[in-house]
Protein backbone atom coordinates (compact mmCIF):
# COMPACT_ATOMS: atom_id res chain seq x y z
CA UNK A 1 43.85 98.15 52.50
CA UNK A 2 44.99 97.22 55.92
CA UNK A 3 42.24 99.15 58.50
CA UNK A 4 42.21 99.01 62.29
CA UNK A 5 39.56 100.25 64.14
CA UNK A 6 40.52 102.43 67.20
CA UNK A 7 37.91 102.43 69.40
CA UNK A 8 37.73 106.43 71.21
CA UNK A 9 34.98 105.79 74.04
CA UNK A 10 32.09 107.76 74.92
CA UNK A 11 33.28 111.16 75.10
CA UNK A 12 34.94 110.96 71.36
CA UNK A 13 31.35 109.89 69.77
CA UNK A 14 30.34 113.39 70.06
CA UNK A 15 32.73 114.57 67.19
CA UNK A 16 32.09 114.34 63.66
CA UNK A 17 30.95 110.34 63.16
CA UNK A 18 28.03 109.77 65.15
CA UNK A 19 27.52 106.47 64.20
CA UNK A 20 30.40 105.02 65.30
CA UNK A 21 32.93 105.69 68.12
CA UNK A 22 35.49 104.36 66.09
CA UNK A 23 38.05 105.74 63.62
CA UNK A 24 39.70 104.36 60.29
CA UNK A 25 43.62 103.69 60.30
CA UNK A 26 44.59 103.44 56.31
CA UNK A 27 47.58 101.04 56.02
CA UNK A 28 48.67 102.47 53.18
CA UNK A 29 49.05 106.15 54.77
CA UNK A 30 49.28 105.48 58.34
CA UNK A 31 52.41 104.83 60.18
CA UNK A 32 51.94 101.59 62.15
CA UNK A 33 53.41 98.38 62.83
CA UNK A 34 53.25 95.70 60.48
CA UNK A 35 51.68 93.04 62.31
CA UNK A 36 50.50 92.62 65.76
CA UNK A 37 52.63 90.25 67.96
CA UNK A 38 50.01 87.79 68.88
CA UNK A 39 49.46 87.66 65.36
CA UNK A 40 52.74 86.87 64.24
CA UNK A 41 52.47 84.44 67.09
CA UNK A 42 50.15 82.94 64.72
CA UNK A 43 51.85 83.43 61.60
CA UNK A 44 54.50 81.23 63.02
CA UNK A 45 52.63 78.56 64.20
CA UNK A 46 50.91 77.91 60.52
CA UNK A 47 54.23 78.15 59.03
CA UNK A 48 55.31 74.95 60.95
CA UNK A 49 52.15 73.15 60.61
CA UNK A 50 52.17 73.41 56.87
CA UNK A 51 55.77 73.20 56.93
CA UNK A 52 55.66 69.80 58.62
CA UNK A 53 52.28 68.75 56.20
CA UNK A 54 54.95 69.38 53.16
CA UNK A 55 57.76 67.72 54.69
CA UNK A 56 55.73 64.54 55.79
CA UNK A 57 53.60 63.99 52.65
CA UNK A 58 56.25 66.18 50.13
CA UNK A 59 52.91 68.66 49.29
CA UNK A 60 53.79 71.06 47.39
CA UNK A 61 50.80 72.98 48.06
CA UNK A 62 51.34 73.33 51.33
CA UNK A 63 55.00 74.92 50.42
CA UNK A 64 53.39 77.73 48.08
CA UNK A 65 50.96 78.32 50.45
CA UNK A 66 53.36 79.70 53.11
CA UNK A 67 56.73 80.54 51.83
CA UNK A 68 57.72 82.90 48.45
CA UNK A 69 60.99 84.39 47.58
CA UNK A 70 64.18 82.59 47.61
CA UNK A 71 63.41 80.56 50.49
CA UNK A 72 60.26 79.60 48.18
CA UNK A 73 62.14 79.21 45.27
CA UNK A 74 64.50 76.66 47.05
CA UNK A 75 61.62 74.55 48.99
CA UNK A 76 59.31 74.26 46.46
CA UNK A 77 62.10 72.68 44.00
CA UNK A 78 63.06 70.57 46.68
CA UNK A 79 59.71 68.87 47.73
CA UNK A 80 59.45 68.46 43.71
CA UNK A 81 61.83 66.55 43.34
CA UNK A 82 61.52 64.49 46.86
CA UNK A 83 57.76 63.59 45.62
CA UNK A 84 58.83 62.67 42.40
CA UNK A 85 61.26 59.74 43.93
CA UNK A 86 59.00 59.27 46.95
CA UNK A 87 55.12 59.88 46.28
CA UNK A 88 54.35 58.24 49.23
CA UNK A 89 55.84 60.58 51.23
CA UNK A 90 58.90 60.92 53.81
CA UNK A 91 59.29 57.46 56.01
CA UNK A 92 61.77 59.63 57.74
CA UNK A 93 59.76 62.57 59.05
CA UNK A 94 60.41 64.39 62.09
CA UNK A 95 58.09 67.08 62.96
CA UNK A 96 59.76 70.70 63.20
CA UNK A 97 59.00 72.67 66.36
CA UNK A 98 59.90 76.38 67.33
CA UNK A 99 61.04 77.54 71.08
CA UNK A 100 61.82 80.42 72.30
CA UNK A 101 60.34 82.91 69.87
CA UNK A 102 60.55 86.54 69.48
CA UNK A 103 59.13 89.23 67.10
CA UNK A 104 60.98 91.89 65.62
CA UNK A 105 57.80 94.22 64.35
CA UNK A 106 58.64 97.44 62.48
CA UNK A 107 56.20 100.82 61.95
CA UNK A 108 56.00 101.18 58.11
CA UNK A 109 53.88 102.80 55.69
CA UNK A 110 52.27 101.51 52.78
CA UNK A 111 52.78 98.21 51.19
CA UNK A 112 54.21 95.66 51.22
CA UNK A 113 55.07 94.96 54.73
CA UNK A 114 57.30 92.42 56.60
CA UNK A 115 58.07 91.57 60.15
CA UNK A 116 61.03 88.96 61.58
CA UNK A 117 60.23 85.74 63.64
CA UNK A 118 63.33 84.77 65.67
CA UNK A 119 63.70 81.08 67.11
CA UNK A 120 65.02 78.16 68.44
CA UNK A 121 64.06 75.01 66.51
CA UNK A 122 64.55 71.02 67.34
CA UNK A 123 66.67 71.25 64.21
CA UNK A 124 69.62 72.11 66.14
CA UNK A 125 70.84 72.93 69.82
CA UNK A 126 71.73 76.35 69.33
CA UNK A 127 71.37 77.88 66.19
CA UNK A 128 68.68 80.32 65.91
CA UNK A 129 66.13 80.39 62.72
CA UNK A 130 65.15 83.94 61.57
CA UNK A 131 62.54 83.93 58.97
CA UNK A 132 61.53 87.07 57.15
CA UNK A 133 57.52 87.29 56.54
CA UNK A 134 56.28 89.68 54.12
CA UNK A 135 52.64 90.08 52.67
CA UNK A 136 51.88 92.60 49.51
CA UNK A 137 48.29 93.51 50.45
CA UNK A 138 45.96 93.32 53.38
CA UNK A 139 43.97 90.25 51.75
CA UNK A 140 47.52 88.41 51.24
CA UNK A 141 48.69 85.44 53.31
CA UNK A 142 52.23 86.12 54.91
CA UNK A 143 54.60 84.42 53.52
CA UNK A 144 57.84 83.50 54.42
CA UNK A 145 60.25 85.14 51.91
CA UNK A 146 63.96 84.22 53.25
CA UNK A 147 65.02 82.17 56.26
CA UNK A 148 68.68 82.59 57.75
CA UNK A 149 70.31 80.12 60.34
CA UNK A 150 72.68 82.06 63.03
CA UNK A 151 75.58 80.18 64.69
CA UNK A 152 75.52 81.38 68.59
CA UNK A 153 77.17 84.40 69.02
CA UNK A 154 77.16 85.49 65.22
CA UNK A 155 73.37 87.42 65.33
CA UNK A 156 73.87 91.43 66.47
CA UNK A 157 71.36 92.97 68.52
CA UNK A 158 68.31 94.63 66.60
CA UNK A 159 67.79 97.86 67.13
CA UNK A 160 64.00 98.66 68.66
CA UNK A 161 62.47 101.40 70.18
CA UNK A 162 60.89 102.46 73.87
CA UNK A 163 57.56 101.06 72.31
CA UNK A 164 59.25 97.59 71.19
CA UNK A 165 58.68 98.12 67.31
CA UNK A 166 62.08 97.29 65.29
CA UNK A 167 63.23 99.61 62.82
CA UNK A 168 63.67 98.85 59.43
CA UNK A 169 65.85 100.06 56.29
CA UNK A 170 64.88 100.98 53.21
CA UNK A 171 66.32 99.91 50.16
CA UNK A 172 67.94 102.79 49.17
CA UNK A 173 69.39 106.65 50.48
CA UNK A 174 70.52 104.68 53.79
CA UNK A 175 74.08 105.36 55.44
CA UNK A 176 75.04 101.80 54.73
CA UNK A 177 78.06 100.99 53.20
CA UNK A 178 76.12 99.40 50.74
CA UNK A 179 72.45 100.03 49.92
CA UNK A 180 70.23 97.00 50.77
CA UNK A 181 68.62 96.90 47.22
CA UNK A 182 72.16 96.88 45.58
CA UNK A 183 73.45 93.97 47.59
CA UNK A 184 72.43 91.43 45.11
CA UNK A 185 74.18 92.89 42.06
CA UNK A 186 76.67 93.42 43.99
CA UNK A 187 77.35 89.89 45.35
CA UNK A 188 76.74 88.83 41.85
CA UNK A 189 79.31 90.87 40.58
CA UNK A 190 81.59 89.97 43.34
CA UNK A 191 81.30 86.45 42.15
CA UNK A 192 82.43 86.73 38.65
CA UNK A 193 85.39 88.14 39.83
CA UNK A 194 85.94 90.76 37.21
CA UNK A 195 88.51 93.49 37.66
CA UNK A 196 85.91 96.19 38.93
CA UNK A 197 84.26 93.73 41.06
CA UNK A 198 83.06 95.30 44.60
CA UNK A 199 85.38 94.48 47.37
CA UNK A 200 83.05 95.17 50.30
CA UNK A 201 82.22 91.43 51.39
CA UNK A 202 84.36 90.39 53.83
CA UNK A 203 86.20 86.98 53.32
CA UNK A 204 84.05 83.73 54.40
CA UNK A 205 82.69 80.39 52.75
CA UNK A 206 80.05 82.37 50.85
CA UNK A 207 82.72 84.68 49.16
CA UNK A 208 86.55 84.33 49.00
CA UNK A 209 85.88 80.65 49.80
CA UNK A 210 83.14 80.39 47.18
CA UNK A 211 85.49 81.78 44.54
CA UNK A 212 88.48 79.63 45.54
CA UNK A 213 86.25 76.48 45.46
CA UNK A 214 85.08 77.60 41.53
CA UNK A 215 88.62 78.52 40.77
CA UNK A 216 89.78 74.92 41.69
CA UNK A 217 86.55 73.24 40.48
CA UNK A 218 86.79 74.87 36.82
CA UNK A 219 88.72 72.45 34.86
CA UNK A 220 89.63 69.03 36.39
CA UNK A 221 90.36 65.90 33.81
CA UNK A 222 86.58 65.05 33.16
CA UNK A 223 84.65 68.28 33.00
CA UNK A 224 85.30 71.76 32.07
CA UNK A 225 82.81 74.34 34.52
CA UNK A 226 81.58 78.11 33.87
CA UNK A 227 79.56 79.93 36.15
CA UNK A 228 77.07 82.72 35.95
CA UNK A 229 75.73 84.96 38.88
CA UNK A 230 72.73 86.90 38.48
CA UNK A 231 71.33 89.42 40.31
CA UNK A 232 67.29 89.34 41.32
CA UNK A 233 66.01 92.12 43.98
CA UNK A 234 62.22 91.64 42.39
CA UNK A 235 58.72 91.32 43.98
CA UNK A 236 59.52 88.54 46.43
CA UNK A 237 63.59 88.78 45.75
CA UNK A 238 63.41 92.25 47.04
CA UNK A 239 65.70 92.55 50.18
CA UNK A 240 64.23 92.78 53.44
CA UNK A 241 66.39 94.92 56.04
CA UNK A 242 65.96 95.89 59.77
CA UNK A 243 68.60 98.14 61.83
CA UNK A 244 71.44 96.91 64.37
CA UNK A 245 71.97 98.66 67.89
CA UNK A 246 75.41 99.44 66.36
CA UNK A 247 73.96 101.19 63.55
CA UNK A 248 74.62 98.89 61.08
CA UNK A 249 71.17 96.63 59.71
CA UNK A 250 71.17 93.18 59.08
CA UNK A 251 69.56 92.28 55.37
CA UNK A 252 68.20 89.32 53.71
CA UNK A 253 68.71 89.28 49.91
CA UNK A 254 68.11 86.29 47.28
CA UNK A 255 70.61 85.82 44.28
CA UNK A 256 70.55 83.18 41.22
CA UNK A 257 73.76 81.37 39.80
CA UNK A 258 74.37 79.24 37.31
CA UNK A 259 77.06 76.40 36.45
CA UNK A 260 77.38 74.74 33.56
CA UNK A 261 79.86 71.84 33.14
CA UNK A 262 80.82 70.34 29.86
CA UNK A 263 82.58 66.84 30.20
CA UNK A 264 84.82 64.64 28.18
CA UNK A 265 83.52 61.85 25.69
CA UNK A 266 82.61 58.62 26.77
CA UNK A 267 82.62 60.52 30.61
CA UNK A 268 80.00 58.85 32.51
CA UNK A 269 78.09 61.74 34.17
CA UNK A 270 75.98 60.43 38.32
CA UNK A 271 73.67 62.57 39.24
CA UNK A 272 71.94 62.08 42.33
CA UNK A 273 67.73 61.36 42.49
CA UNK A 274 66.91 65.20 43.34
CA UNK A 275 69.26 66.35 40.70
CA UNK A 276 67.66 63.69 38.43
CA UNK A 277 63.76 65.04 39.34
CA UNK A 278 64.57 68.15 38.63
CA UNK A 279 66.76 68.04 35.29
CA UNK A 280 64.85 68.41 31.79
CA UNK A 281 66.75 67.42 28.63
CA UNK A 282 69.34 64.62 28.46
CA UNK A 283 72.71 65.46 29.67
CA UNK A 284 75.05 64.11 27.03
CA UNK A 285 77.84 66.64 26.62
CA UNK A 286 76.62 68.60 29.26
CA UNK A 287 74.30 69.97 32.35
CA UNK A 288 73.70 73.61 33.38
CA UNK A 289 72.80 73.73 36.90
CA UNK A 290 70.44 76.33 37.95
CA UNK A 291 70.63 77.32 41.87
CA UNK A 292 69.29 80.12 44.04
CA UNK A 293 70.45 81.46 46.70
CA UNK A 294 68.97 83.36 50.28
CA UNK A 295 71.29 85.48 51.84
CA UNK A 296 71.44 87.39 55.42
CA UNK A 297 74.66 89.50 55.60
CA UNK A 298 75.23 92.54 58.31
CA UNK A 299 75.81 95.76 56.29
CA UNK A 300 77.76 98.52 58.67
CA UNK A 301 77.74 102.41 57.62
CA UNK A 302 79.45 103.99 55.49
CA UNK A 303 81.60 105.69 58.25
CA UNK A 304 82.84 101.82 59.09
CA UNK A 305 85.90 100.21 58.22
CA UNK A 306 84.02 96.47 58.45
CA UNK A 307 82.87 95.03 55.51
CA UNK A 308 79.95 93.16 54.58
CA UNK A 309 79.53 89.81 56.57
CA UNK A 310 77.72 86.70 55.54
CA UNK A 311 75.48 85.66 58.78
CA UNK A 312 73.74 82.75 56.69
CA UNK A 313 74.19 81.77 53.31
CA UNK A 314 71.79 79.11 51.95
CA UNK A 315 71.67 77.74 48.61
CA UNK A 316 69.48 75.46 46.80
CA UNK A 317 69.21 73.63 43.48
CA UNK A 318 66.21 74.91 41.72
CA UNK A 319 66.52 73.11 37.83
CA UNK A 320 68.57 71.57 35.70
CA UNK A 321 68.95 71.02 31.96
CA UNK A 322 71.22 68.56 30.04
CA UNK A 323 72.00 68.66 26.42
């Protein structure tokens, strides 16, 4: 368990532990913020070293040892597969720096607990990197869980208090128009487009474009394509959510879809190196492609008439099988 010590000074040492003029603050029963900001400082700053150590020698050791979740999921697949076609490691590698950084620290209770990092990175000009730490346990690394990338202008304000500490959203009983642990299985069932599917997304690339581009994609003269959306809210899939000045929250949640495409005889199927790493089985007749995908959407209230928005919408191959 998570225990500061709170030192009282000289005139508390007189009270009950004479010992000590210190008390015991319990994590797991105490209301305080999740990390301190000097820490997180330092959370940061590891993630990019060991993010850079993966990206310039494809390690996927140092990967696991500083991101979970979706994001995770995706990176870990991806420095795979880059390893497996270049062992040597990346001839290409450009280091990845953070400017600009600030700390969006909630008061919660219990485990797990998360905090926000927000930044500029020498990945882009303007767009600003949010990455969502969490940690289950008090001897647990953070970890990285979901990273979103904001256009300018796109990222609402974050709702903190007169001490500084953000304030998050649990994953259920909220005023949201849709609860945070329900977004998944909701955006899957969004995607397969049945006749009760939720319309609370609003229309973007990640959903009315998404389902236009399967639409078109589903039969064409070579292949024939089905797709399958599942939800996954679990352990490090569970949604992370923190609240808006406008009483809305912004929430990261992870997703998993399928697509499998059967094609023609005598069809000649390419598939790029990655794709190649990562597929198991010999794709004769066909290839199911296994993706997942990290999400961070604003969520108004219930008393709203906006919908659901897609702030970031990431998506990476994580296997493949032919047969």
């Amino acid at each position: 368990m998570i225990r500061r010590r709170l030192c009282l000074g000289a005139a508390a040492i007189a009270l009950t532990v004479p010992l000590a003029g210190c008390v015991t603050v319990h994590g797991e029963r105490a209301l305080i913020p999740s990390i301190r900001p000097a820490e997180a400082a330092k959370v940061l700053a590891n993630f990019a070293t060991q993010n850079n150590k993966a990206t310039k020698s494809y390690d996927q050791q140092a990967i696991t040892s500083i991101e979970a979740g979706p994001l995770g999921a995706i990176d870990e697949a991806g420095v795979r597969a880059k390893h497996a076609n270049n062992p040597q490691g990346n001839p290409k590698y450009s280091a990845l720096k953070f400017s600009d950084q600030k700390y969006f620290i909630p008061e919660q209770r219990g485990w797990p607990k998360f905090f926000v990092a927000e930044a500029l990175t020498n990945r882009s000009t303007n767009e600003r990197w949010l990455l969502a730490f969490r940690r289950g346990a008090p001897t647990d690394p953070w970890k990285a869980d979901y990273l979103g990338v904001a256009v300018p202008g796109s990222l609402p304000d974050f709702a903190v208090d007169k001490h500084g500490h953000a304030e998050s959203v649990p994953l259920a009983g909220t005023d949201l128009l849709v609860q945070p642990g329900q977004l998944s299985a909701q955006y899957a069932d969004y995607l397969d487009g049945g006749k009760d599917a939720p319309q609370v997304f609003a229309d973007g690339p990640a959903t009315s474009g998404l389902r236009t581009n399967r639409a078109s994609a589903a039969r064409t003269a070579n292949t024939v394509t089905q797709y399958a959306d599942q939800p996954d809210s679990s352990g490090d899939f569970s949604p992370i959510a923190l609240r808006t000045t406008d009483g809305g929250a912004v929430v990261f949640f992870g997703s998993r879809h399928q697509s499998r495409a059967t094609f023609r005889a005598s069809y000649h199927l390419s598939l790029d190196k990655d794709t190649q790493a990562l597929t198991s089985g010999t794709p004769r007749t066909s290839i199911t492609l296994a993706r997942v995908s990290q999400n961070m959407v604003t969520v108004p209230r219930k008393t709203s008439t906006a919908k659901v928005g897609f702030l970031s919408n990431l998506t990476g191959l994580v296997s493949a099988k032919g047969s």
